[in-house]
C-alpha atoms as a PDB file:
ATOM      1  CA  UNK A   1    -105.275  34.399-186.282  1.00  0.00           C
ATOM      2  CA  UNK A   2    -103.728  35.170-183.031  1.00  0.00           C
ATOM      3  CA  UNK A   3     -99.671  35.596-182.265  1.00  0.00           C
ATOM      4  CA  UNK A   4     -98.521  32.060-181.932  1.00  0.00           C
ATOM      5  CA  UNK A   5     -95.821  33.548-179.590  1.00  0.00           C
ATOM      6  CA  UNK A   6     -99.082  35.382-177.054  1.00  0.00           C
ATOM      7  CA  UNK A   7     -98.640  33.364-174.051  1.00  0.00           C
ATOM      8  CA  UNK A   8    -101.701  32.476-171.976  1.00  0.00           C
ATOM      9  CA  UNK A   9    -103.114  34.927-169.881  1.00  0.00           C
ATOM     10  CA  UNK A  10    -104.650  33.030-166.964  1.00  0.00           C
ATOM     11  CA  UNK A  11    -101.643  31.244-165.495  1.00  0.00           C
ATOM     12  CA  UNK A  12    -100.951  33.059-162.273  1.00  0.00           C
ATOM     13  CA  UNK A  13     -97.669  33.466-160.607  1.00  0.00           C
ATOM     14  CA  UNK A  14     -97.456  33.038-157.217  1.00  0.00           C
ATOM     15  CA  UNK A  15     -96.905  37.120-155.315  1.00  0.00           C
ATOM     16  CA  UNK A  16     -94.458  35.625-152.874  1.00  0.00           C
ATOM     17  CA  UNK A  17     -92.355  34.071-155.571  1.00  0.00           C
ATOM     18  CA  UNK A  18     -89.578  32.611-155.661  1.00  0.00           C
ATOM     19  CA  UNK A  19     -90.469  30.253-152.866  1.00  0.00           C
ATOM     20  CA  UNK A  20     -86.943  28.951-152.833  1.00  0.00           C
ATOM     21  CA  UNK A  21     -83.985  30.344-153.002  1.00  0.00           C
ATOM     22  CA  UNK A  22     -80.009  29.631-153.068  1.00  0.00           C
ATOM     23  CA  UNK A  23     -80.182  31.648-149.403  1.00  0.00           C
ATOM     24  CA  UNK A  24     -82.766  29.282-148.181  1.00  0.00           C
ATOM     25  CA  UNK A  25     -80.551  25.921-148.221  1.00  0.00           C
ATOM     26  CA  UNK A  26     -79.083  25.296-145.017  1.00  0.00           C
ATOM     27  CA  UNK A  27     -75.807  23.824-146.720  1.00  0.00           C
ATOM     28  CA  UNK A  28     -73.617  25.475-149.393  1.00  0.00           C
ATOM     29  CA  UNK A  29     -75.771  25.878-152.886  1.00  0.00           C
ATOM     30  CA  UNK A  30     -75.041  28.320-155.637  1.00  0.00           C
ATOM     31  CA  UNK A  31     -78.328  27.371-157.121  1.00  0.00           C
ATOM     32  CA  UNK A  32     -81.729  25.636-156.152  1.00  0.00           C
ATOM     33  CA  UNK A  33     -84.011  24.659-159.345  1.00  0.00           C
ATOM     34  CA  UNK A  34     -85.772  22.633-161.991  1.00  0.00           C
ATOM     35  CA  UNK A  35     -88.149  20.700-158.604  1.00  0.00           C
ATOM     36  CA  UNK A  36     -89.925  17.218-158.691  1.00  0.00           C
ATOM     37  CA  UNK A  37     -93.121  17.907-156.319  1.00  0.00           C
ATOM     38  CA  UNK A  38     -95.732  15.526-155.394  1.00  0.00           C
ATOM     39  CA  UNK A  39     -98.337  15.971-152.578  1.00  0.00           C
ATOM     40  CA  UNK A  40     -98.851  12.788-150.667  1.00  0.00           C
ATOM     41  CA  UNK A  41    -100.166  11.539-147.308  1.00  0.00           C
ATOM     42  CA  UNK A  42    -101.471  14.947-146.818  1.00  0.00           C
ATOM     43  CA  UNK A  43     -97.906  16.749-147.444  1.00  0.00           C
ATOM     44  CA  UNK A  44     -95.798  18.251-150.417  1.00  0.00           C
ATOM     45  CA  UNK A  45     -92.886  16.883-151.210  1.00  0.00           C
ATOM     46  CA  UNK A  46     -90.056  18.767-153.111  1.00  0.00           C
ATOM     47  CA  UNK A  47     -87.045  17.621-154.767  1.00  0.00           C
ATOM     48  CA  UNK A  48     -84.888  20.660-155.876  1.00  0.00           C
ATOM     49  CA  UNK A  49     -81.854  19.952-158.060  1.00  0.00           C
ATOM     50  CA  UNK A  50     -78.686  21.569-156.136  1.00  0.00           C
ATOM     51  CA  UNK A  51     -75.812  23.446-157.820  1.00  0.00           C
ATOM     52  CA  UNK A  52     -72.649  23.596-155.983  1.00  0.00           C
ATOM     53  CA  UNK A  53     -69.671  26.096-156.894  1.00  0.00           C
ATOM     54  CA  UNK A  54     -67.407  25.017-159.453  1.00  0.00           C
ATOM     55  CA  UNK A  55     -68.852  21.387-160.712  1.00  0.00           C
ATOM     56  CA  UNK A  56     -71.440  19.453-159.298  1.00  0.00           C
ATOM     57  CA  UNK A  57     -74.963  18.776-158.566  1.00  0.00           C
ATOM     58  CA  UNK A  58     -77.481  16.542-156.480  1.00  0.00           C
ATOM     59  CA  UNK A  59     -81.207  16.532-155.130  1.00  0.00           C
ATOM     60  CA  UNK A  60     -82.752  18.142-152.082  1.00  0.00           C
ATOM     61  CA  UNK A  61     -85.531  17.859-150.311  1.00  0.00           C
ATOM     62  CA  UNK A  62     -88.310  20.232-148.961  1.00  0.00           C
ATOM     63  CA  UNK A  63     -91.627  19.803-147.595  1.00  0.00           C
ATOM     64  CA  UNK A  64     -94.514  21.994-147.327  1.00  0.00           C
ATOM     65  CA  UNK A  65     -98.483  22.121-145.779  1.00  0.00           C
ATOM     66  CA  UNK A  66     -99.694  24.550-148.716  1.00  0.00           C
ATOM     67  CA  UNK A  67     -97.211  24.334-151.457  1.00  0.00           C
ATOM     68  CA  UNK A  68     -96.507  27.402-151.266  1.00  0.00           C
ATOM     69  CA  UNK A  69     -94.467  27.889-147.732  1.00  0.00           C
ATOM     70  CA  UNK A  70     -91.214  25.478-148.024  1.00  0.00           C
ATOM     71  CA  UNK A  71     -89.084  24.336-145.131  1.00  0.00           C
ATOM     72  CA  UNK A  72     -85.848  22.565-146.222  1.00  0.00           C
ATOM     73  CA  UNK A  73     -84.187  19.449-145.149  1.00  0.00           C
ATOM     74  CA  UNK A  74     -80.990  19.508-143.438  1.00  0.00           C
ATOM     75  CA  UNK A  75     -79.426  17.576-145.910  1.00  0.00           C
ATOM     76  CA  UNK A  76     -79.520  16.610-149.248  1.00  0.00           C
ATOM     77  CA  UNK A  77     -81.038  13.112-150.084  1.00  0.00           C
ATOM     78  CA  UNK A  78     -79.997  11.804-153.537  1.00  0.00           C
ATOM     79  CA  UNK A  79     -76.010  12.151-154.231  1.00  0.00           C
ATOM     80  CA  UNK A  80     -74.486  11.013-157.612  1.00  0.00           C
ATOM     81  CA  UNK A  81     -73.190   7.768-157.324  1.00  0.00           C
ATOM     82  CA  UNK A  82     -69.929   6.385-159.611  1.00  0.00           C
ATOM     83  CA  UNK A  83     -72.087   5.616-162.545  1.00  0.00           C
ATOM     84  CA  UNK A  84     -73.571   8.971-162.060  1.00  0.00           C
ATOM     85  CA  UNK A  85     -70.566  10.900-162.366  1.00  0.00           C
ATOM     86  CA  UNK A  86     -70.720  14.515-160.642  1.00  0.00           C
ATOM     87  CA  UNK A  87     -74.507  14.907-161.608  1.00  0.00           C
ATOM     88  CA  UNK A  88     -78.011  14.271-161.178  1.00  0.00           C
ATOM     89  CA  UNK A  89     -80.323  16.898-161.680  1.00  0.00           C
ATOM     90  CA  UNK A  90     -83.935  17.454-162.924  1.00  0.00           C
ATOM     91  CA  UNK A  91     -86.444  15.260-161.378  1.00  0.00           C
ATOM     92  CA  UNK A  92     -89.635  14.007-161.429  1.00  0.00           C
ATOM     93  CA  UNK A  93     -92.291  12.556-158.731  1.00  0.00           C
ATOM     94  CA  UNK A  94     -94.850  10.208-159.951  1.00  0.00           C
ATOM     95  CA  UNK A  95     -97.279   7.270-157.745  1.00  0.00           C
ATOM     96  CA  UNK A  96     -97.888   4.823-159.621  1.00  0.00           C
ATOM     97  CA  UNK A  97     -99.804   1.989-157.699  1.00  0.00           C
ATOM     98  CA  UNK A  98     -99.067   3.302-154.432  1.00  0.00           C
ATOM     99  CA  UNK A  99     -95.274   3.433-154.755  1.00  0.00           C
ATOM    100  CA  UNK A 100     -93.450   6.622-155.547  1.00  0.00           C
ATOM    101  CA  UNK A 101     -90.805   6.778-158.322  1.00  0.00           C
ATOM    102  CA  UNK A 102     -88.379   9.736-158.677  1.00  0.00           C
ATOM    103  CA  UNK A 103     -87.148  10.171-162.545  1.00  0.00           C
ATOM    104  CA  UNK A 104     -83.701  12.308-162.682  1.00  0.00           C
ATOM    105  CA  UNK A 105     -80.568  13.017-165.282  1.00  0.00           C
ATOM    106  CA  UNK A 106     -77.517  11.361-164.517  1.00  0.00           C
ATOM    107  CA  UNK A 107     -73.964  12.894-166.159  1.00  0.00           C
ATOM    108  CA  UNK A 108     -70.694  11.761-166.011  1.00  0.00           C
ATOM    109  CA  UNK A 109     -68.197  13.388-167.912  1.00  0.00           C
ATOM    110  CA  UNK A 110     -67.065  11.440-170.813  1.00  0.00           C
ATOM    111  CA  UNK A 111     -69.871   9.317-170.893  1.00  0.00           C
ATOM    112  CA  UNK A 112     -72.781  11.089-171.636  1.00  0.00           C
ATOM    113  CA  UNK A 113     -76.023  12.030-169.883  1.00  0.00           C
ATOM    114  CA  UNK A 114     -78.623   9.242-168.889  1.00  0.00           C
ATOM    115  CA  UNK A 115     -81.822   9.511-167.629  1.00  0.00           C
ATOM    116  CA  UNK A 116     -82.133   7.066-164.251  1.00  0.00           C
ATOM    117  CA  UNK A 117     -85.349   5.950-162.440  1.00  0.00           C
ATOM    118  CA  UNK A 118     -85.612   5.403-158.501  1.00  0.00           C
ATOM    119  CA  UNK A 119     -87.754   4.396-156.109  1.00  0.00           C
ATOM    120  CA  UNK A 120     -88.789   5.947-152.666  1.00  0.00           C
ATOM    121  CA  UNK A 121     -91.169   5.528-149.593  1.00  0.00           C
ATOM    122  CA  UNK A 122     -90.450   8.445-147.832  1.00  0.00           C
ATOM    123  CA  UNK A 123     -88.545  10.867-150.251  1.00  0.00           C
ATOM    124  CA  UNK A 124     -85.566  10.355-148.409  1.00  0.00           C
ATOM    125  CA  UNK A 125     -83.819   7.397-148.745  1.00  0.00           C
ATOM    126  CA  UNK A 126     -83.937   5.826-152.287  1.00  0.00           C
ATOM    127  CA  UNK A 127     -83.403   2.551-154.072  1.00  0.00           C
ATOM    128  CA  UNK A 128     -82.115   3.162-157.572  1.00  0.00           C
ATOM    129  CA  UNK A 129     -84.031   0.768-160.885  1.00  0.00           C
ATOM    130  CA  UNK A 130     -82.316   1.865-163.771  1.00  0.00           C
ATOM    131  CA  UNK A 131     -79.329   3.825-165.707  1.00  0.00           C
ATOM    132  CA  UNK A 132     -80.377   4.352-169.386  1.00  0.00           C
ATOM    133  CA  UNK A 133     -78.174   4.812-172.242  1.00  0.00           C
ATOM    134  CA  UNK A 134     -76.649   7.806-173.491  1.00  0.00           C
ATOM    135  CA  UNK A 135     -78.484  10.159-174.515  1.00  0.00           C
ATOM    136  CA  UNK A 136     -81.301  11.108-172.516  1.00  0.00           C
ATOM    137  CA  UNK A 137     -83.303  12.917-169.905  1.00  0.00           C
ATOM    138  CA  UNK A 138     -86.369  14.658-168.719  1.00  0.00           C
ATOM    139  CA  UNK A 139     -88.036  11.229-167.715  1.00  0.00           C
ATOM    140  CA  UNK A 140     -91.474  11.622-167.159  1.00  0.00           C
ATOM    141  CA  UNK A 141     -93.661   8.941-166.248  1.00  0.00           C
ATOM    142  CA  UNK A 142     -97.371   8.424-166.731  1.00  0.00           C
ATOM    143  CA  UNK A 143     -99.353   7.706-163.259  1.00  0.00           C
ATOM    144  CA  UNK A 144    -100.684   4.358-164.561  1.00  0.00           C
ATOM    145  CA  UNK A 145    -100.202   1.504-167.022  1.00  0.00           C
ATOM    146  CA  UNK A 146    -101.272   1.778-170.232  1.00  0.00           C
ATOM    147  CA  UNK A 147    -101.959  -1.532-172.256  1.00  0.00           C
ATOM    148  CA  UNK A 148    -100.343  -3.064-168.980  1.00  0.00           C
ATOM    149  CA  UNK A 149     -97.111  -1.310-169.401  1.00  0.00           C
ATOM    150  CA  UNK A 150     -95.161   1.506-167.650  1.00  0.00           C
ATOM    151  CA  UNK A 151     -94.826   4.495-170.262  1.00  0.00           C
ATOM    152  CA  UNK A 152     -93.290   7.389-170.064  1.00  0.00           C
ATOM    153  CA  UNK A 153     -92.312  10.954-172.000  1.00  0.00           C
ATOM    154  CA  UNK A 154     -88.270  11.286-172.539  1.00  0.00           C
ATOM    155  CA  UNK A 155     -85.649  13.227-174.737  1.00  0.00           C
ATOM    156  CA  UNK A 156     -83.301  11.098-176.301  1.00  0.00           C
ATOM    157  CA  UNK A 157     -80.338  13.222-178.376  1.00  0.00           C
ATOM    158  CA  UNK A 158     -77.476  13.151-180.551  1.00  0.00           C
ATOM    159  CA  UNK A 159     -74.576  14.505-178.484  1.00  0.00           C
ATOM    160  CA  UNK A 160     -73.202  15.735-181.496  1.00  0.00           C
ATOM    161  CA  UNK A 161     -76.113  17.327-182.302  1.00  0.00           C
ATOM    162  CA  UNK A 162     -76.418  20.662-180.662  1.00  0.00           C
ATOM    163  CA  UNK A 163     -80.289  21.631-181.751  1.00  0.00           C
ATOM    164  CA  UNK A 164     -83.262  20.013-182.655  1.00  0.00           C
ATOM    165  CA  UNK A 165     -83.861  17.549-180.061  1.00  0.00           C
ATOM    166  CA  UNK A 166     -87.643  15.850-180.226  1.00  0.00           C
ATOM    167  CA  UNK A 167     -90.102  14.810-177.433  1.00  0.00           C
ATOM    168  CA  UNK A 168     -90.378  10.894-177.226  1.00  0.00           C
ATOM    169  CA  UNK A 169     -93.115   8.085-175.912  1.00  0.00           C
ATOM    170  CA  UNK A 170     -91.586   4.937-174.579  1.00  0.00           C
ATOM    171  CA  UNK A 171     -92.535   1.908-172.606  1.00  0.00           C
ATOM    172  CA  UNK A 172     -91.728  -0.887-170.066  1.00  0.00           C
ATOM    173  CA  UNK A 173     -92.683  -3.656-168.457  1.00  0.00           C
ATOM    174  CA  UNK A 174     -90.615  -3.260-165.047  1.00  0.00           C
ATOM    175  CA  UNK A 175     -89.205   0.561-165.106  1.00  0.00           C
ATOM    176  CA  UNK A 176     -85.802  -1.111-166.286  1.00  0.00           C
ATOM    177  CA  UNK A 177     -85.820  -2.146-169.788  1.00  0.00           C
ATOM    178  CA  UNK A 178     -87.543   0.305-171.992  1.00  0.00           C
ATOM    179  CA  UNK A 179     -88.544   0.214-175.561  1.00  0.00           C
ATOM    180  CA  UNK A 180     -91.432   0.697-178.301  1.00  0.00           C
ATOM    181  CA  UNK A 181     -89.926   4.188-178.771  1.00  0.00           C
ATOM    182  CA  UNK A 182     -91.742   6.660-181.002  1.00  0.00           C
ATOM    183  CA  UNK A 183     -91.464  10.230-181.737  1.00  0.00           C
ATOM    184  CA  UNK A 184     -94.349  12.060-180.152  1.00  0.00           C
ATOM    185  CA  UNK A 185     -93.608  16.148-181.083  1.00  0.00           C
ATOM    186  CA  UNK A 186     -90.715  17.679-183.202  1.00  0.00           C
ATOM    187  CA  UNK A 187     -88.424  20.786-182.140  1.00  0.00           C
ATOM    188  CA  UNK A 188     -89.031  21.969-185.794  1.00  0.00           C
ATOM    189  CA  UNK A 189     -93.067  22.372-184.863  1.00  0.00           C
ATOM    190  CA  UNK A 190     -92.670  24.513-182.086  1.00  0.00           C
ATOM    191  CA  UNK A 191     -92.274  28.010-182.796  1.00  0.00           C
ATOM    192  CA  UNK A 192     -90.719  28.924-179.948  1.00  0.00           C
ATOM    193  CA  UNK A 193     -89.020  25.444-179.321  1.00  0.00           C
ATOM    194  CA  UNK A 194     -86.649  24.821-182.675  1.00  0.00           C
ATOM    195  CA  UNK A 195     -83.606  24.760-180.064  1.00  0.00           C
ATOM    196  CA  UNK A 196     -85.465  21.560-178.276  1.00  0.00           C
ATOM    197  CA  UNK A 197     -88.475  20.351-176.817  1.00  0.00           C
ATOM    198  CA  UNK A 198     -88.859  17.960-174.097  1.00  0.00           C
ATOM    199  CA  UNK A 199     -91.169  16.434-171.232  1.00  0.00           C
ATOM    200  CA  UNK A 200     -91.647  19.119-168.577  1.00  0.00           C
ATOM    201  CA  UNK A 201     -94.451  18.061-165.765  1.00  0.00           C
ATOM    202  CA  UNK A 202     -95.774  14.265-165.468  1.00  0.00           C
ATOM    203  CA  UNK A 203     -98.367  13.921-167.582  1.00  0.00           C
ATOM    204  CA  UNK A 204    -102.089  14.207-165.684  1.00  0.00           C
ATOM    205  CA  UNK A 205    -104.849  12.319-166.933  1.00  0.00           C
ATOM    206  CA  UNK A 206    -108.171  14.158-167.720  1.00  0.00           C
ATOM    207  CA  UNK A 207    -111.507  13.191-169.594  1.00  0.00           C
ATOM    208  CA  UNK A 208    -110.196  14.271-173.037  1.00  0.00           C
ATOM    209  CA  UNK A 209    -106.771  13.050-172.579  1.00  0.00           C
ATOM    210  CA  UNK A 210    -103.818  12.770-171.227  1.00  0.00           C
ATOM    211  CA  UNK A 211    -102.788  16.734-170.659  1.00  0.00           C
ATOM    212  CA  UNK A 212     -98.895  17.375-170.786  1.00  0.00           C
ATOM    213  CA  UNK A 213     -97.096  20.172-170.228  1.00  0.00           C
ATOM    214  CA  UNK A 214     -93.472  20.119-172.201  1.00  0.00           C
ATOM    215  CA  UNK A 215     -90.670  22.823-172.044  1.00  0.00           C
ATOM    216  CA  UNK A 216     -89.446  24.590-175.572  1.00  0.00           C
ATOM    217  CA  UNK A 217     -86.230  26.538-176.218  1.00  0.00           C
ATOM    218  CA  UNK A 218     -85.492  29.183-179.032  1.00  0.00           C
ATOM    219  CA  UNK A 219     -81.767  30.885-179.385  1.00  0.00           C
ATOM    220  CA  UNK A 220     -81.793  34.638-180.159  1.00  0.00           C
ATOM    221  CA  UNK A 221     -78.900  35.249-181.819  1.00  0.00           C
ATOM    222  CA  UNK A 222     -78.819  39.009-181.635  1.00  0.00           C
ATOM    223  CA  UNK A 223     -79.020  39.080-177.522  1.00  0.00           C
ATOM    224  CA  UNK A 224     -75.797  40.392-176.143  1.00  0.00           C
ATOM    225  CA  UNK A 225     -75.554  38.268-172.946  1.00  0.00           C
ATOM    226  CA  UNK A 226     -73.619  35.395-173.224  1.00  0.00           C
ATOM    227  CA  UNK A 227     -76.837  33.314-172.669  1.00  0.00           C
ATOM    228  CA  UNK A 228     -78.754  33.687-175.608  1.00  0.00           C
ATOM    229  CA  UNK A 229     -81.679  31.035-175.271  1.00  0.00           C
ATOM    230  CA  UNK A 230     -85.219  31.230-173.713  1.00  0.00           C
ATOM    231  CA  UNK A 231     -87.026  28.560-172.278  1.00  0.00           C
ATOM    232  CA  UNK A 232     -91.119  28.416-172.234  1.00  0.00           C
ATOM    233  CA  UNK A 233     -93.602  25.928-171.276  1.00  0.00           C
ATOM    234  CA  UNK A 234     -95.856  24.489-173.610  1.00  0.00           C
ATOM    235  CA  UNK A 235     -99.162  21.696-173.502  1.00  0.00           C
ATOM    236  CA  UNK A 236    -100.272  19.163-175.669  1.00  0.00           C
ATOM    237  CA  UNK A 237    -103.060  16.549-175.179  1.00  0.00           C
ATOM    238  CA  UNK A 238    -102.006  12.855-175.970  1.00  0.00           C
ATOM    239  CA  UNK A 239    -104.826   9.787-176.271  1.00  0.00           C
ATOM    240  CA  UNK A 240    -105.617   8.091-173.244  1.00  0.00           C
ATOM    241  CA  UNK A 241    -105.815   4.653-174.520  1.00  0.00           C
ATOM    242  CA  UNK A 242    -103.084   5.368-177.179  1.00  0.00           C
ATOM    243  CA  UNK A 243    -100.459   8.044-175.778  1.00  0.00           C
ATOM    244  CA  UNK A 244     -98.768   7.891-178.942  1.00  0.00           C
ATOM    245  CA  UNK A 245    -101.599   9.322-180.766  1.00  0.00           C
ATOM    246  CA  UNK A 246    -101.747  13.312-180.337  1.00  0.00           C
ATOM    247  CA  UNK A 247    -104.980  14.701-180.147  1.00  0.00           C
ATOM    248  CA  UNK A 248    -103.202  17.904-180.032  1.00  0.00           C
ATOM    249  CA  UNK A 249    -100.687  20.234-179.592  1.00  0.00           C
ATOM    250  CA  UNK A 250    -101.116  23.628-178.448  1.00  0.00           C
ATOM    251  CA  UNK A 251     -98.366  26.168-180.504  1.00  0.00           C
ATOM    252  CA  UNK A 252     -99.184  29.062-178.189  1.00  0.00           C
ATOM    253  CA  UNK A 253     -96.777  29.081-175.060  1.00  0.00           C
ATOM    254  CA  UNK A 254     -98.706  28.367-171.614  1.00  0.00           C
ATOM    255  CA  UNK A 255     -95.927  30.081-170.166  1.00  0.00           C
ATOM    256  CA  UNK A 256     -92.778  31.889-170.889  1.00  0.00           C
ATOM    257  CA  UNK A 257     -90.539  34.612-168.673  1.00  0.00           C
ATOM    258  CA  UNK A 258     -91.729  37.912-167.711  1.00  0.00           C
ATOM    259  CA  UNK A 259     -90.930  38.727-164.271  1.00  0.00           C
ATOM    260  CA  UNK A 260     -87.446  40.334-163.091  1.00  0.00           C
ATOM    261  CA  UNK A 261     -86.942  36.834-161.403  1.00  0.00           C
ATOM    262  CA  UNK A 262     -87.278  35.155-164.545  1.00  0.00           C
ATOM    263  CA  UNK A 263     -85.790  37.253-166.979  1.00  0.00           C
ATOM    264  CA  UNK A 264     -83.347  40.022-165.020  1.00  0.00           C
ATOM    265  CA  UNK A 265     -79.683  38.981-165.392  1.00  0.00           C
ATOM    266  CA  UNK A 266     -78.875  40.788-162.224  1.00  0.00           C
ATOM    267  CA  UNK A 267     -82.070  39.339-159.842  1.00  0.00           C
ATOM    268  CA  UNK A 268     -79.579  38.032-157.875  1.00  0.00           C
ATOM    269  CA  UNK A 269     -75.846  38.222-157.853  1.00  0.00           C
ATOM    270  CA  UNK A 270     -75.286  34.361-158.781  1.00  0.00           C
ATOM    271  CA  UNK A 271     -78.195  34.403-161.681  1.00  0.00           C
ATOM    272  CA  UNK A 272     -77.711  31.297-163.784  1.00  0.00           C
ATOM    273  CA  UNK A 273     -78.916  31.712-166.220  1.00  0.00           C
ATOM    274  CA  UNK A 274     -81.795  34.365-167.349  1.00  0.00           C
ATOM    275  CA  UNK A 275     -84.970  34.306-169.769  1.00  0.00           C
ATOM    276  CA  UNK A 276     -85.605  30.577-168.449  1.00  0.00           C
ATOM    277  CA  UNK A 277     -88.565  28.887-167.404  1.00  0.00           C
ATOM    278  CA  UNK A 278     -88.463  24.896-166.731  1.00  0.00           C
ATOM    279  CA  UNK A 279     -91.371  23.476-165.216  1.00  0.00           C
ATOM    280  CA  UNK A 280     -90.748  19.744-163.522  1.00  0.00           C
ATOM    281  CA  UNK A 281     -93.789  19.234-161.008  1.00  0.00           C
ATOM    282  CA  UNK A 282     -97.904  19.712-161.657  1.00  0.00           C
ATOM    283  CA  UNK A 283     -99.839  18.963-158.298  1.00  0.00           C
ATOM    284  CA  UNK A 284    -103.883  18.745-159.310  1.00  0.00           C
ATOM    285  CA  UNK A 285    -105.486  19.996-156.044  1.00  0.00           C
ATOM    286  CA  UNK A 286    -109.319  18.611-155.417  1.00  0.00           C
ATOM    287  CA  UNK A 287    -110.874  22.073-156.577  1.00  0.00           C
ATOM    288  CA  UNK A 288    -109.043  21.081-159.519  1.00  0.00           C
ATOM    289  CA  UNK A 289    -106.844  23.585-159.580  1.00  0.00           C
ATOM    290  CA  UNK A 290    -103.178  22.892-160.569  1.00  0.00           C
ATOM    291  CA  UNK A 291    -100.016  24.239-158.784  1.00  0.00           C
ATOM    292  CA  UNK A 292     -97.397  24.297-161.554  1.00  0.00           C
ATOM    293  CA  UNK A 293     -93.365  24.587-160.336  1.00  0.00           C
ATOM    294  CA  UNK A 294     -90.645  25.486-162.336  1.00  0.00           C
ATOM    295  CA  UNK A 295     -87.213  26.947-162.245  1.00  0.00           C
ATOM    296  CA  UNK A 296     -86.810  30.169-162.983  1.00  0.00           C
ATOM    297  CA  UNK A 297     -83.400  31.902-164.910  1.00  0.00           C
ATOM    298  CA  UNK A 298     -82.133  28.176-163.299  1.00  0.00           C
ATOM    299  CA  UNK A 299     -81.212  29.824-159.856  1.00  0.00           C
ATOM    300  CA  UNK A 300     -84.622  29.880-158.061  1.00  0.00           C
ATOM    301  CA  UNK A 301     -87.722  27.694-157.639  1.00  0.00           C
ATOM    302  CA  UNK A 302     -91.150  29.315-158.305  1.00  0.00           C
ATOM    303  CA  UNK A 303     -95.134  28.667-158.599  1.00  0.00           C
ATOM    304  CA  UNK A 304     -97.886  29.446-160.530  1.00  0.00           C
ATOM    305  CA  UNK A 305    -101.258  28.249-160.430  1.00  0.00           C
ATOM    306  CA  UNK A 306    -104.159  27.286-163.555  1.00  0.00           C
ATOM    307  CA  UNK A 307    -107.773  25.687-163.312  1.00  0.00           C
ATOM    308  CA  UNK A 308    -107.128  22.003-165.003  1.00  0.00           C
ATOM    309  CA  UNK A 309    -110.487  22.908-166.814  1.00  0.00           C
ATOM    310  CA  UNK A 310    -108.800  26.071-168.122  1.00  0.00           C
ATOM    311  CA  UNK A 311    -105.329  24.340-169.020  1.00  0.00           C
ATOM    312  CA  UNK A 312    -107.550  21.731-171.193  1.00  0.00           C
ATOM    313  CA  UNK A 313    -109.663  24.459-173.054  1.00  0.00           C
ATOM    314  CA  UNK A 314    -106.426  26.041-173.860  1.00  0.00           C
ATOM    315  CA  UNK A 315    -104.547  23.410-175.627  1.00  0.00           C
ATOM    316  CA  UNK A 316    -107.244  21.902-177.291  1.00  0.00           C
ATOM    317  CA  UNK A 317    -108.593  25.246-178.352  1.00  0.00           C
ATOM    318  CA  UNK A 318    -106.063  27.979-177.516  1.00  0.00           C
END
């Protein structure tokens, strides 16, 4: 039986990697990570969550012709606003019906973190649908109805619970009220993800299902940095009729640090936060082959790259 913890080997990182860094935003950033990316109308479309010194983040914008060269806005394009506290970080991009919706986490101190929903038309200017309760985040949505409802993958948690968060299915008829909840994958099934589990990339549809890609954390007590957790990506396969139904879940990480950018503590001299990778944006390419961003050690944005026909044989048969 093979090593539950052997990652796959045909997920290639990108040679020029990272393709953004804190030194690339033309306003003051600490960090630049954890990016919603979308290609549409013939362009990519990043949204980079942006750390500022001391307490704060917001979203960014880049935009590319290859996905792999990125040329920043001047300015950032989604601020907190006062339900939103300090923070919003983490998106998502999805079309749905030819409108494009932007998924994010939403903080305020003393409140707790909620997971909000916008929409866009040109990934600048936004008009804001819905705040959830506390607690949750890592919205993201399906690219079509199912059973004539929105759906989409979420991480609701106990904020008194520090470990063992779940991956969660839920469902609405307008993007603002959301219900029919259920479980989809527990923290405690993961080998590498009994810290948490939660929705990473939107989920793509293929012919045996819909293909996710989710993001699992494990705490190593024994490490001596202060920072003791590390973050890999994972894929499962959900029905496509019946997302709550998993066909299957894949316990071998897709992905998980290797490279001094991802795992160094030192890579550069404001590194976040090491041993991490978070991936937030899948773009399937016509040759089917998928560009997969994620942040890496939460300071930088990076890119690898998978056939969709190899990501498929892998989860459903490793």
């Amino acid at each position: 039986m093979a090593d539950v913890l052997v990652p796959a080997d045909f997920v290639k990182r990108y040679e020029g990697n990272p393709i953004l860094a804190p030194a690339d935003v033309p306003y003051p950033c600490d960090l630049i990570y954890n990016a919603a990316v979308i290609k549409a109308r013939g362009t990519y479309w990043m949204v980079p969550r942006i750390d500022f010194q001391g307490d704060g983040q917001a979203l960014g914008l880049a935009t590319s012709d290859d996905g792999y060269r990125w040329t920043m806005h001047p300015k950032l394009v989604f601020t907190p606003n006062e339900d939103e506290g300090a923070h919003v970080a983490d998106s998502r991009l999805q079309e749905i019906e030819g409108r494009y919706y932007l998924t994010y986490s939403a903080d305020k101190t003393g409140v707790g973190i909620r997971l909000g929903i916008a929409e866009t038309e040109d990934f600048i200017h936004y008009r804001r649908i819905s705040l959830s309760e506390p607690d949750n985040r890592n919205g993201a949505l399906f690219p079509e109805r199912i059973g004539g409802l929105f759906a989409r993958l979420d991480r609701p948690f106990r904020a008194t619970q520090h470990q063992g968060f779940d991956l969660w299915i839920s469902f609405s008829p307008d993007l603002e009220f959301w219900g029919r909840s259920k479980v989809l994958l527990r923290a405690r099934d993961i080998p590498w993800g009994h810290d948490k589990i939660g929705p990473a990339c939107n989920p793509i549809r293929t012919d045996e299902g819909w293909l996710c890609i989710f993001h699992g954390a494990q705490v190593y007590p024994e490490r001596t940095h202060e920072w003791r957790k590390t973050y890999r990506g994972g894929v499962m396969m959900l029905d496509l009729d019946d997302p709550t139904r998993v066909r299957k879940v894949q316990l071998r990480p897709l992905i998980e640090p290797e490279t001094d950018y991802e795992c160094a503590p030192d890579y550069l001299p404001n590194t976040y936060r090491p041993n991490v990778i978070f991936p937030c944006g899948a773009v399937v390419e016509d040759d089917g082959q998928v560009k997969i961003y994620y942040g890496a050690s939460d300071t930088t944005v990076c890119v690898a790259t998978a056939a969709l026909g190899d990501l498929v044989d892998f989860c459903l048969r490793g």
